[in-house]
PDB file of N, CA and C in Angstrom:
ATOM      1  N   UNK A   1     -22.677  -3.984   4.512  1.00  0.00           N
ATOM      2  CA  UNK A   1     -21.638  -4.836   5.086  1.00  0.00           C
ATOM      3  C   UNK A   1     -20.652  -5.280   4.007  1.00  0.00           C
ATOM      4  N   UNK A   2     -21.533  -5.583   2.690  1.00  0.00           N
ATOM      5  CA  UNK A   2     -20.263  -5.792   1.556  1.00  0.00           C
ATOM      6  C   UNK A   2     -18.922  -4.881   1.388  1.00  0.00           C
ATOM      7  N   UNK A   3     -19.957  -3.678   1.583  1.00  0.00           N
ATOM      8  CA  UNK A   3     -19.230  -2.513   1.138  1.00  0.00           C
ATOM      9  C   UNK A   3     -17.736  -2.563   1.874  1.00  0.00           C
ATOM     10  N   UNK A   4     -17.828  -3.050   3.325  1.00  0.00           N
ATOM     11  CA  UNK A   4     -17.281  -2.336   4.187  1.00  0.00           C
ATOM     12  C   UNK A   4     -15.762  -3.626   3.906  1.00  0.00           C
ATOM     13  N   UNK A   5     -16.576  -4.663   3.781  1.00  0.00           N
ATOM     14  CA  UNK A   5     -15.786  -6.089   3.269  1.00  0.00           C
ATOM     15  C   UNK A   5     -14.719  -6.051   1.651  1.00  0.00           C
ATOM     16  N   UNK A   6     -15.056  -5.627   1.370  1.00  0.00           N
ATOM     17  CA  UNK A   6     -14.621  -4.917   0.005  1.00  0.00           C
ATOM     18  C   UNK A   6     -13.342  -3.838   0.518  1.00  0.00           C
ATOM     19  N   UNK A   7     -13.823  -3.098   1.406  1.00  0.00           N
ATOM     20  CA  UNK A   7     -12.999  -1.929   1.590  1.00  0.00           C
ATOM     21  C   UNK A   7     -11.655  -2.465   2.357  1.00  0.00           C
ATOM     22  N   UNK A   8     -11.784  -3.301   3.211  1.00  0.00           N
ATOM     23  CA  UNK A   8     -10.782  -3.896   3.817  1.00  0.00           C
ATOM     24  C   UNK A   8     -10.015  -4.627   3.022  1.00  0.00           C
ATOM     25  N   UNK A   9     -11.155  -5.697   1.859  1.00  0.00           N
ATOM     26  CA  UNK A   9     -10.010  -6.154   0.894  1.00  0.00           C
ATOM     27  C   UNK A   9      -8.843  -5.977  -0.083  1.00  0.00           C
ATOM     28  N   UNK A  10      -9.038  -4.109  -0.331  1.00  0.00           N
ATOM     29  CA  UNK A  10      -8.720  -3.177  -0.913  1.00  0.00           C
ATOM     30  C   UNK A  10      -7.646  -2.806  -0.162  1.00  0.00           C
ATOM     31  N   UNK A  11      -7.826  -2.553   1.547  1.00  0.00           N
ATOM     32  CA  UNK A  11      -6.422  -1.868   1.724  1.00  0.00           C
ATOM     33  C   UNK A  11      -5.685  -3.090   1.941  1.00  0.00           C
ATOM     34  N   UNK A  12      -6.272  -4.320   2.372  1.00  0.00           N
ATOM     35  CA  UNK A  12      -5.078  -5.885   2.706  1.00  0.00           C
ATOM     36  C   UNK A  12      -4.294  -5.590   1.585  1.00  0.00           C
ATOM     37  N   UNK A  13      -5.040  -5.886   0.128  1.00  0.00           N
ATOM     38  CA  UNK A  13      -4.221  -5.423  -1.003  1.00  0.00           C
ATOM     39  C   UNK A  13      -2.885  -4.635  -1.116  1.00  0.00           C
ATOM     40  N   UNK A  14      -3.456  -3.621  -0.900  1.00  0.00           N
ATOM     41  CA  UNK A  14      -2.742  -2.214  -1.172  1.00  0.00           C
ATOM     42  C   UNK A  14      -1.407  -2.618   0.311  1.00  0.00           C
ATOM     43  N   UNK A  15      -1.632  -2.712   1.165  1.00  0.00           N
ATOM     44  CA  UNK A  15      -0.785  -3.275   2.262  1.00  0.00           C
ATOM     45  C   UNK A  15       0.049  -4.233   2.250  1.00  0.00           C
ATOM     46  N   UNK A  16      -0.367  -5.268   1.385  1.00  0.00           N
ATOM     47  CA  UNK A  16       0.754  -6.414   1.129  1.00  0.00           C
ATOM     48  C   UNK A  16       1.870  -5.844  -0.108  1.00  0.00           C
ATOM     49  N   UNK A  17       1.061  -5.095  -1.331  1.00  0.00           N
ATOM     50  CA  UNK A  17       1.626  -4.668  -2.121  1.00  0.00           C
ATOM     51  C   UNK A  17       2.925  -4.170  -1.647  1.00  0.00           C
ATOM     52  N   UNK A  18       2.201  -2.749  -0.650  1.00  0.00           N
ATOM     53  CA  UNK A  18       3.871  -2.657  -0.102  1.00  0.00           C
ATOM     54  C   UNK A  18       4.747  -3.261   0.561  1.00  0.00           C
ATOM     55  N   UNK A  19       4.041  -4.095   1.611  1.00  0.00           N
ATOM     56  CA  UNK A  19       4.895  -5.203   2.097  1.00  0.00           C
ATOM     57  C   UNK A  19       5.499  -6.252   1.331  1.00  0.00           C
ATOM     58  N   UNK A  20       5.357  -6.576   0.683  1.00  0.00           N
ATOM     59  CA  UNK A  20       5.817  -7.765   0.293  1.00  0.00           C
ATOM     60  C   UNK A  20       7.058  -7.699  -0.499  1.00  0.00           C
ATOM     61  N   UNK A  21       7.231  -6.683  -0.882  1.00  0.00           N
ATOM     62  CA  UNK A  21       9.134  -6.381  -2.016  1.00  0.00           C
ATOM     63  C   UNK A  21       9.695  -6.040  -0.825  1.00  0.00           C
ATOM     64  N   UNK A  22       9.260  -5.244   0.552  1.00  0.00           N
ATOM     65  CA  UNK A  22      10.307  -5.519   1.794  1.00  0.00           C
ATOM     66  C   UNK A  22      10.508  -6.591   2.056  1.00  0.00           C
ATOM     67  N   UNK A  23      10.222  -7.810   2.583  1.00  0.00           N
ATOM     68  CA  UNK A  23       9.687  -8.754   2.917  1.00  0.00           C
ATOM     69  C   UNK A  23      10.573  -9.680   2.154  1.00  0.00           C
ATOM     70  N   UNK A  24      10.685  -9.360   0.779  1.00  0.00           N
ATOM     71  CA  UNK A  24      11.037 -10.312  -0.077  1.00  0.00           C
ATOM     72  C   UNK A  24      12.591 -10.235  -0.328  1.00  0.00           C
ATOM     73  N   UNK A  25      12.459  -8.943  -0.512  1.00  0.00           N
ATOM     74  CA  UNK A  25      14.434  -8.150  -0.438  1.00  0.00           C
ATOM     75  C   UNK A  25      14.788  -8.993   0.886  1.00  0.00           C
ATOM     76  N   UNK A  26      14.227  -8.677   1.673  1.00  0.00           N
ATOM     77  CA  UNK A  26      14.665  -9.009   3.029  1.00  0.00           C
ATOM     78  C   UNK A  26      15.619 -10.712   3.199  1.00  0.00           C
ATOM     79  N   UNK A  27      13.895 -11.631   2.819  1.00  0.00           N
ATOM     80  CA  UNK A  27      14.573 -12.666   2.480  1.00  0.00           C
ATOM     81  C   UNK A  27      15.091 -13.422   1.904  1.00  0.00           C
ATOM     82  N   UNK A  28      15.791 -12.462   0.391  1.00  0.00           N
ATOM     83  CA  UNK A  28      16.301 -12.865  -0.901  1.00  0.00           C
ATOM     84  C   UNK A  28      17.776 -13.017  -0.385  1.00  0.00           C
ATOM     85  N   UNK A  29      18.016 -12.054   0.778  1.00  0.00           N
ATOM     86  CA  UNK A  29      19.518 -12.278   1.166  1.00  0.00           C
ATOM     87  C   UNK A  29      20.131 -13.199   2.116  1.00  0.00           C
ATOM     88  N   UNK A  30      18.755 -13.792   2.622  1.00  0.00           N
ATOM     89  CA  UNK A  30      18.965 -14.961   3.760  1.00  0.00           C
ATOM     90  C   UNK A  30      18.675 -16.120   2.998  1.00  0.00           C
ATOM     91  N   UNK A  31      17.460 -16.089   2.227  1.00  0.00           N
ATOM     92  CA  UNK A  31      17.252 -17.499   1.387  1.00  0.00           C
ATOM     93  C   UNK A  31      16.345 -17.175   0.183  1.00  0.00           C
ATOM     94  N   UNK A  32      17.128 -17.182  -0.939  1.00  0.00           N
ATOM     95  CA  UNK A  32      16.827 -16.923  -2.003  1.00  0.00           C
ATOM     96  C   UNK A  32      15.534 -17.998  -2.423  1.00  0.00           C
ATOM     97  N   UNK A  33      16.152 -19.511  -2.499  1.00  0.00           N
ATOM     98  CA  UNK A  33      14.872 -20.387  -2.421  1.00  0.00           C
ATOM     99  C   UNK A  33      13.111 -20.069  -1.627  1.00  0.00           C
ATOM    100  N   UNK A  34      13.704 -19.909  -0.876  1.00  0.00           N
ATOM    101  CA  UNK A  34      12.047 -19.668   0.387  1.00  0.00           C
ATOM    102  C   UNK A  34      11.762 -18.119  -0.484  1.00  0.00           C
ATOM    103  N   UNK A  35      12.485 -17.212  -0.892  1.00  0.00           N
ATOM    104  CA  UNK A  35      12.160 -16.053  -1.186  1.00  0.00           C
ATOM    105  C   UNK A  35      10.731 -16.254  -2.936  1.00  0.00           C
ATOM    106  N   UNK A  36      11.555 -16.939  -3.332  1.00  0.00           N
ATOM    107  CA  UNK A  36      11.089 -17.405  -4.720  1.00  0.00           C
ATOM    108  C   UNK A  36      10.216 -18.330  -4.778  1.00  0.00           C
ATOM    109  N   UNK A  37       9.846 -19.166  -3.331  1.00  0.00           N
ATOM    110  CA  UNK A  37       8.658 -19.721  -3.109  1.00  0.00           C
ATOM    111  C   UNK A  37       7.017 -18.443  -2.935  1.00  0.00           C
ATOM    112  N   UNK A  38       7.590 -17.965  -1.898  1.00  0.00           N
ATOM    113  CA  UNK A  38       6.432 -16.745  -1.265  1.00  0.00           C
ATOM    114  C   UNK A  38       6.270 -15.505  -2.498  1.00  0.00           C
ATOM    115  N   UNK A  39       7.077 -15.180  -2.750  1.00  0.00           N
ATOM    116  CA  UNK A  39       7.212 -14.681  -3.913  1.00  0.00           C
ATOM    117  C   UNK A  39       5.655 -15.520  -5.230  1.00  0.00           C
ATOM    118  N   UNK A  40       6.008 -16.769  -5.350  1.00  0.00           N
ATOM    119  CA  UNK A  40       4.938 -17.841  -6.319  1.00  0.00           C
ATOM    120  C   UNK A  40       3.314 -17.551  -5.465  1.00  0.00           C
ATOM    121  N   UNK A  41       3.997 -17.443  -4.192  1.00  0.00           N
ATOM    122  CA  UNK A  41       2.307 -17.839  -3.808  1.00  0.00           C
ATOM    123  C   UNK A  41       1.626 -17.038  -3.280  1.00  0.00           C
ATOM    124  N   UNK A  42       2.545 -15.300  -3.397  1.00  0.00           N
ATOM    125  CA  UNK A  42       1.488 -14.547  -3.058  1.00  0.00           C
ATOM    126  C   UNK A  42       1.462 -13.548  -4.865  1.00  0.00           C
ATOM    127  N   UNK A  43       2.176 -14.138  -5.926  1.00  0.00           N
ATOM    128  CA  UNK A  43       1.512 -14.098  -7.125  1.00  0.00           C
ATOM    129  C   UNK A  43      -0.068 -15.262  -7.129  1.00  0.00           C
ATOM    130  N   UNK A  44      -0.043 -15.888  -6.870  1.00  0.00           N
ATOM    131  CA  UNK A  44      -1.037 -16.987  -6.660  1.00  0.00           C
ATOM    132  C   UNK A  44      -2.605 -16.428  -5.776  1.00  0.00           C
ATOM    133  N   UNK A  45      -2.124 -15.939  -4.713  1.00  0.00           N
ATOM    134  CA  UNK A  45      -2.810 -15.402  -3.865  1.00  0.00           C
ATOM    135  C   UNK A  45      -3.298 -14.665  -4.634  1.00  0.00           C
ATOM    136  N   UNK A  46      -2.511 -13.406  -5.027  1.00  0.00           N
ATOM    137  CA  UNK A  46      -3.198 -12.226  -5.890  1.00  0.00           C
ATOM    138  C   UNK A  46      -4.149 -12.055  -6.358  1.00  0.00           C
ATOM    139  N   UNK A  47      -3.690 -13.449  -7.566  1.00  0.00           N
ATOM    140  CA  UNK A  47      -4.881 -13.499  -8.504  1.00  0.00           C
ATOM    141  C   UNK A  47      -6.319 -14.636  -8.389  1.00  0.00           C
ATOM    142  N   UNK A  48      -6.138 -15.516  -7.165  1.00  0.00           N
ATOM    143  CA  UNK A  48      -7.102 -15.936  -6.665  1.00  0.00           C
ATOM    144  C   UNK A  48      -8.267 -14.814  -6.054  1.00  0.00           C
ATOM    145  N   UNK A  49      -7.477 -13.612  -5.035  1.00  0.00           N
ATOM    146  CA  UNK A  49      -7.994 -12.745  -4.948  1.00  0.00           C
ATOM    147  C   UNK A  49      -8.853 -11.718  -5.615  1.00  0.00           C
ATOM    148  N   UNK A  50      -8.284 -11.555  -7.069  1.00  0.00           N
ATOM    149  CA  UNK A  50      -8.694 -11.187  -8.000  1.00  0.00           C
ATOM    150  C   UNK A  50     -10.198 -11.722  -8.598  1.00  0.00           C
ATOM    151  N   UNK A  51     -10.188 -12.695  -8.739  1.00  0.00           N
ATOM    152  CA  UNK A  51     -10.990 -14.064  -9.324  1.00  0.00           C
ATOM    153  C   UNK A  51     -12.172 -13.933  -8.295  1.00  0.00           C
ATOM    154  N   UNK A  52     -11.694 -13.927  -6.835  1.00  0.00           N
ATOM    155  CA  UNK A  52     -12.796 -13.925  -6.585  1.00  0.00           C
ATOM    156  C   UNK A  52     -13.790 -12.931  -6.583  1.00  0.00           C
ATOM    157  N   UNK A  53     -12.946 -11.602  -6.372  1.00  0.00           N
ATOM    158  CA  UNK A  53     -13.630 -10.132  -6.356  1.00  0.00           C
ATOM    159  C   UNK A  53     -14.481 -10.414  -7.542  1.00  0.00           C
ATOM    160  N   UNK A  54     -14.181 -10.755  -8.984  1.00  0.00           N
ATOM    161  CA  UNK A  54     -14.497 -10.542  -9.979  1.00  0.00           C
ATOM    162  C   UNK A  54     -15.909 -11.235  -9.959  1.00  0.00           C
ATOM    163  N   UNK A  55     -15.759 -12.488  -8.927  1.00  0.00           N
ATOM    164  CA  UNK A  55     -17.175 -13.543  -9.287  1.00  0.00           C
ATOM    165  C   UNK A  55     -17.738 -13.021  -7.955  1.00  0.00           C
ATOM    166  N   UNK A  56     -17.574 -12.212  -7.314  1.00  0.00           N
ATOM    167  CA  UNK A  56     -18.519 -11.474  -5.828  1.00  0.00           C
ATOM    168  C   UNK A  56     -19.027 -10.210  -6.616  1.00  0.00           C
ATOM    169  N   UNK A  57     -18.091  -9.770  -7.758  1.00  0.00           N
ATOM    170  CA  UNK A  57     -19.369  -8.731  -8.488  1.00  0.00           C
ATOM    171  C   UNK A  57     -20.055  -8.701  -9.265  1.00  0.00           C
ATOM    172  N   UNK A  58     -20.313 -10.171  -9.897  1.00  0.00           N
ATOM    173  CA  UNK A  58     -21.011 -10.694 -10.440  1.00  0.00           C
ATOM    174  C   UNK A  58     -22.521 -10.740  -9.551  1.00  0.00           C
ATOM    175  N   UNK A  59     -21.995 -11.559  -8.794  1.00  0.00           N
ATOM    176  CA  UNK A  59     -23.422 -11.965  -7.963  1.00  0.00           C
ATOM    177  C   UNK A  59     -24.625 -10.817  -7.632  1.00  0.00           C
TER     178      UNK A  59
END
């Protein structure tokens, strides 16, 4: 079941990756502010994400 949990977390990843510079272009031209917020917090996200993978392969 990890496995399979893992695997999904991998493509969310890989899925936002590409989404998110559309997403962001998108709303850099409507609102640069809000762009440069989401922009902070899915750098934030990332590496929370990161952090946790790292302490779930620990365990």
């Amino acid at each position: 079941m990890e496995a399979v949990i893992n695997q999904v977390n991998t493509v969310g990843l890989a899925v936002s990756g590409v989404t998110s510079p559309v997403w962001v272009t998108w709303l850099a031209t409507i609102n640069p502010a809000l762009a440069a917020i989401l922009t902070i917090l899915g750098i934030v996200l990332t590496v929370l994400k990161i952090i946790s993978f790292v302490n779930g392969g620990k365990e």
